[in-house]
N, C-alpha and C. Protein backbone atom coordinates (compact mmCIF):
# COMPACT_ATOMS: atom_id res chain seq x y z
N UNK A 1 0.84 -1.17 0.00
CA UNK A 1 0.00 0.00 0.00
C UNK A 1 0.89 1.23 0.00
N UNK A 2 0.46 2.08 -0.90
CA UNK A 2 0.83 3.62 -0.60
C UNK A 2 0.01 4.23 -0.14
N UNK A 3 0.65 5.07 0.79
CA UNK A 3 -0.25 5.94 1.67
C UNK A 3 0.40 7.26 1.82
N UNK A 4 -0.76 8.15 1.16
CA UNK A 4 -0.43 9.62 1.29
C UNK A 4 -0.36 10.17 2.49
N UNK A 5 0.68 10.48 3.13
CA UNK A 5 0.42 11.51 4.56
C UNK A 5 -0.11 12.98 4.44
N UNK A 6 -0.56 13.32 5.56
CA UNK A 6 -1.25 14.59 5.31
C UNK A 6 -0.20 15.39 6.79
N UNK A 7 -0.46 16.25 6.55
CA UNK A 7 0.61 17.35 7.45
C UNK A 7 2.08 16.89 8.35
N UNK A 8 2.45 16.28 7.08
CA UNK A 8 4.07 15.85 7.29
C UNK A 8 4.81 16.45 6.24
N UNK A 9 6.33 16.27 6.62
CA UNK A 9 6.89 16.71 5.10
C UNK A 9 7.25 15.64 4.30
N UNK A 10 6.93 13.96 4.42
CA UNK A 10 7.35 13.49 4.07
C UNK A 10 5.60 13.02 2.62
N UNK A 11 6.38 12.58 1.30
CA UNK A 11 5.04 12.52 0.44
C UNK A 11 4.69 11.71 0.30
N UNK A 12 4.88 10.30 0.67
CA UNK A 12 4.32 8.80 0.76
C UNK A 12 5.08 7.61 2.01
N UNK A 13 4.51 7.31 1.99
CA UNK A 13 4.52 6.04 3.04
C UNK A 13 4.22 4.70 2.27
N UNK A 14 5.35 3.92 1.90
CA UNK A 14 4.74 2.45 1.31
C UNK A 14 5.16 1.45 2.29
N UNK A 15 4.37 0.83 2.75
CA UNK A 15 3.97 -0.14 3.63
C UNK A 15 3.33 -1.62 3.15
N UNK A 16 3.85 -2.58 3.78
CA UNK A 16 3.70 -3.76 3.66
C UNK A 16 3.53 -4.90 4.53
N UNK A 17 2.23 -5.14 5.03
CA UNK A 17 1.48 -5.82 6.04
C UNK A 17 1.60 -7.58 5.46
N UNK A 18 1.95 -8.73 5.76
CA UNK A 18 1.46 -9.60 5.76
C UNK A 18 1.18 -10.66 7.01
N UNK A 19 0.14 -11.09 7.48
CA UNK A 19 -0.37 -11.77 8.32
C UNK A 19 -0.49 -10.99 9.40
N UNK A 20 -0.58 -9.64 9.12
CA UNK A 20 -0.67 -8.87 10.69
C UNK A 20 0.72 -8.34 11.09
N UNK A 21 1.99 -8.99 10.34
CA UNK A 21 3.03 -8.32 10.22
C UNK A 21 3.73 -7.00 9.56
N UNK A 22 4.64 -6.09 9.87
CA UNK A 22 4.82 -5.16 9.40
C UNK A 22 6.16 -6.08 8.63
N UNK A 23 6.19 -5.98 7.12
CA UNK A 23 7.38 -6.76 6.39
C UNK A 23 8.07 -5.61 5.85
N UNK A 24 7.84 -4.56 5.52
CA UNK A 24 8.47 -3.55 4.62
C UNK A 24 8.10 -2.16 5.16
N UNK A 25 8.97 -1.12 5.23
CA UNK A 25 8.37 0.59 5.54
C UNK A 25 9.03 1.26 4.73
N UNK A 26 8.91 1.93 3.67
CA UNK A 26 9.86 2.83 3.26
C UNK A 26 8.89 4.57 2.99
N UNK A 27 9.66 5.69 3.58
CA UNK A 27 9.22 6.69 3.14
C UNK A 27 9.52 7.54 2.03
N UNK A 28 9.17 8.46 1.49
CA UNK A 28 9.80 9.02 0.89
C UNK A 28 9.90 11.12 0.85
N UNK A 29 10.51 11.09 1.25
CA UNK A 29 10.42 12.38 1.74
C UNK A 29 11.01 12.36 3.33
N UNK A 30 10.62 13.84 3.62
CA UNK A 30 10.91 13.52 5.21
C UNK A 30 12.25 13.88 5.87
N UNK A 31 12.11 13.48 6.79
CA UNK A 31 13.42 13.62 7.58
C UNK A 31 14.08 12.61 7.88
N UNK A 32 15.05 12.13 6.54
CA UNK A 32 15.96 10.81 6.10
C UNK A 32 15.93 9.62 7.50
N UNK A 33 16.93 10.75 8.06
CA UNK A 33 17.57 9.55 9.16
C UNK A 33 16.46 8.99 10.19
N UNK A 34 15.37 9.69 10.28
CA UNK A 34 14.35 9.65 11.61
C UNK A 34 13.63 8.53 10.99
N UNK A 35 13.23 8.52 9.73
CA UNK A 35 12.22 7.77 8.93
C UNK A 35 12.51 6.28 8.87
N UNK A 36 14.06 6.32 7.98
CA UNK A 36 14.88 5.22 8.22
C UNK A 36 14.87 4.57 9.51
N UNK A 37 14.85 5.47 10.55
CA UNK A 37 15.25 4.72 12.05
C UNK A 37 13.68 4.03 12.12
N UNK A 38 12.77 4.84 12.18
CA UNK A 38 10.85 4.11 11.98
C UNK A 38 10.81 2.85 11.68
N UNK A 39 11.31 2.72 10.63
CA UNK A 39 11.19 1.95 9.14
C UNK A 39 11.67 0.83 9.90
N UNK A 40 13.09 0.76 10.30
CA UNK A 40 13.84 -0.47 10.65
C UNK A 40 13.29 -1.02 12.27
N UNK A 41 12.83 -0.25 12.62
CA UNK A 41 12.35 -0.18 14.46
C UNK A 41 11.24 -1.36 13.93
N UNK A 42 10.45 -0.77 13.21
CA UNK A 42 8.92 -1.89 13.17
C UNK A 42 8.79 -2.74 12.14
N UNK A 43 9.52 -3.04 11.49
CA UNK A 43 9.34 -4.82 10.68
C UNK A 43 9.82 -5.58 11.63
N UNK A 44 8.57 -6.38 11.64
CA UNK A 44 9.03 -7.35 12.21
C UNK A 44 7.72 -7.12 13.21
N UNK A 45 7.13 -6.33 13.47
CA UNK A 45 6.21 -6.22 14.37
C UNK A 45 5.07 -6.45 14.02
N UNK A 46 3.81 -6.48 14.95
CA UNK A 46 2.31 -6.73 14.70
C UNK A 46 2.29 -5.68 14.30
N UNK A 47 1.49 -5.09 13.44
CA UNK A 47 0.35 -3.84 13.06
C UNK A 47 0.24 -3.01 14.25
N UNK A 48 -0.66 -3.98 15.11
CA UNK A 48 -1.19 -3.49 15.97
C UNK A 48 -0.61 -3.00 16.83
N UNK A 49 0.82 -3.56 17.52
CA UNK A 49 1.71 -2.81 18.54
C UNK A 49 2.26 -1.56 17.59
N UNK A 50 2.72 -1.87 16.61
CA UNK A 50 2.94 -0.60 16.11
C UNK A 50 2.12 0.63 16.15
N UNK A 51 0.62 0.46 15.90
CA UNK A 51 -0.08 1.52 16.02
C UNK A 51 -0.20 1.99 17.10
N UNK A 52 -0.41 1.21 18.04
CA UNK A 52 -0.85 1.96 19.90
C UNK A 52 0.82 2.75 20.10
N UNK A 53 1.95 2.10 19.64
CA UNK A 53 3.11 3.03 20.09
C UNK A 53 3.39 4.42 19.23
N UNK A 54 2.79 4.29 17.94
CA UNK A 54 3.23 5.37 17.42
C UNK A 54 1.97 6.47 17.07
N UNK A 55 0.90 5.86 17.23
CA UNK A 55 -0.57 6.96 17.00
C UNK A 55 -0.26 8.24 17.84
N UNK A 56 -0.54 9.42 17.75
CA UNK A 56 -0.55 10.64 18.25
C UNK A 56 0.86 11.09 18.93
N UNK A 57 1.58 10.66 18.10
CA UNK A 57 3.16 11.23 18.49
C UNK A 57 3.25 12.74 17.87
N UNK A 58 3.77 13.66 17.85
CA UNK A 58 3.24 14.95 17.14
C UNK A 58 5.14 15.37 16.58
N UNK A 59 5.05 16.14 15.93
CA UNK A 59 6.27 16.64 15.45
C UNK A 59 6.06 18.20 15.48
N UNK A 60 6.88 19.23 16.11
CA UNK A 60 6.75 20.15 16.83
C UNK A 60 5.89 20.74 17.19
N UNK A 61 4.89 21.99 16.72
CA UNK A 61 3.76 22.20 16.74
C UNK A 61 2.99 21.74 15.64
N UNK A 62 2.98 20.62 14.97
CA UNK A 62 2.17 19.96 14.00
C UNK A 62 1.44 18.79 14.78
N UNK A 63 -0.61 18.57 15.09
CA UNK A 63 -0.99 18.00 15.19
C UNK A 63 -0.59 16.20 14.82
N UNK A 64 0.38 15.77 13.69
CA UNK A 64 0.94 14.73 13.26
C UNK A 64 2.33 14.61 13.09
N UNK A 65 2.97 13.66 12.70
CA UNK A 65 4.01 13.51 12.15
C UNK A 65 4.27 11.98 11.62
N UNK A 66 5.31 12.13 11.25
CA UNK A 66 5.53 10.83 9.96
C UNK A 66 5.51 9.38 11.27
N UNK A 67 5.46 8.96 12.00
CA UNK A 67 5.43 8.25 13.10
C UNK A 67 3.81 7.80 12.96
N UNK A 68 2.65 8.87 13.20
CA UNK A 68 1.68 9.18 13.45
C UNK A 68 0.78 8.69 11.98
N UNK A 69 1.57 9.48 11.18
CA UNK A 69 0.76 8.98 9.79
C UNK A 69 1.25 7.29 8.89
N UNK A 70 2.44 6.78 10.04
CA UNK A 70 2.39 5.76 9.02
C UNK A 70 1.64 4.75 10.17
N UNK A 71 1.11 5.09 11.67
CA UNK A 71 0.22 4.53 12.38
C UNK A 71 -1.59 4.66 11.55
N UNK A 72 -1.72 5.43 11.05
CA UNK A 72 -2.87 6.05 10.32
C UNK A 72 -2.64 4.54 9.16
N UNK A 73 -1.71 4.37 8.48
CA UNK A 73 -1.28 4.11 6.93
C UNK A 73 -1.92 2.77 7.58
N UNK A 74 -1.24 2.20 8.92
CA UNK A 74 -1.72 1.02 9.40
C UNK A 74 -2.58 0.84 9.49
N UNK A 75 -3.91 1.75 10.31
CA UNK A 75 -4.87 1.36 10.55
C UNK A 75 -5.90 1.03 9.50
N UNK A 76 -5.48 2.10 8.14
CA UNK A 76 -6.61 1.73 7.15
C UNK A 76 -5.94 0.84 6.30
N UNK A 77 -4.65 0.15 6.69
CA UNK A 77 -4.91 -1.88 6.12
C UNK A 77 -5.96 -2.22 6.83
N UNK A 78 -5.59 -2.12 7.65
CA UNK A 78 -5.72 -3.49 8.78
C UNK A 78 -7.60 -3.01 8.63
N UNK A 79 -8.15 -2.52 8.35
CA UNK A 79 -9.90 -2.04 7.71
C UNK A 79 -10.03 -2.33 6.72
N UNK A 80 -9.04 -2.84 5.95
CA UNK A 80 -9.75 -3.24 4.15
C UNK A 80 -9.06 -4.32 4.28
């Protein structure tokens, strides 16, 4: 899945769920090294722990951030 983020600087999120697993994260855009660090932190994980740890993390005064929106990216797999 690609997933557009909305009030990040980063412009896609491709993500790759199988069996409830996180197998793949790559962003594109963003803030390189932070994203990369995301990316490698959660393969390997459930969906689901991923989302409860990273939902409503914020990036300075921005309601979201790339953490936040690839918890979002998760939740609407894991709904279709």
């Amino acid at each position: 899945m690609i997933y557009q983020p909305k009030g990040v600087c980063s412009n896609a999120i491709d993500v790759e769920v199988e069996e409830g697993i996180i197998t793949s994260v790559k962003f594109t855009g963003g803030c390189n090294g932070n994203t990369q660090g995301i990316s490698r932190l959660v393969v390997g994980m459930k969906a689901e722990d991923a989302i409860d740890r990273l939902r409503g993390i914020k990036c300075g005064i921005k309601n979201t951030s790339c953490p936040d929106q690839l918890a979002c990216a998760l939740q609407e797999m894991l709904e279709h």
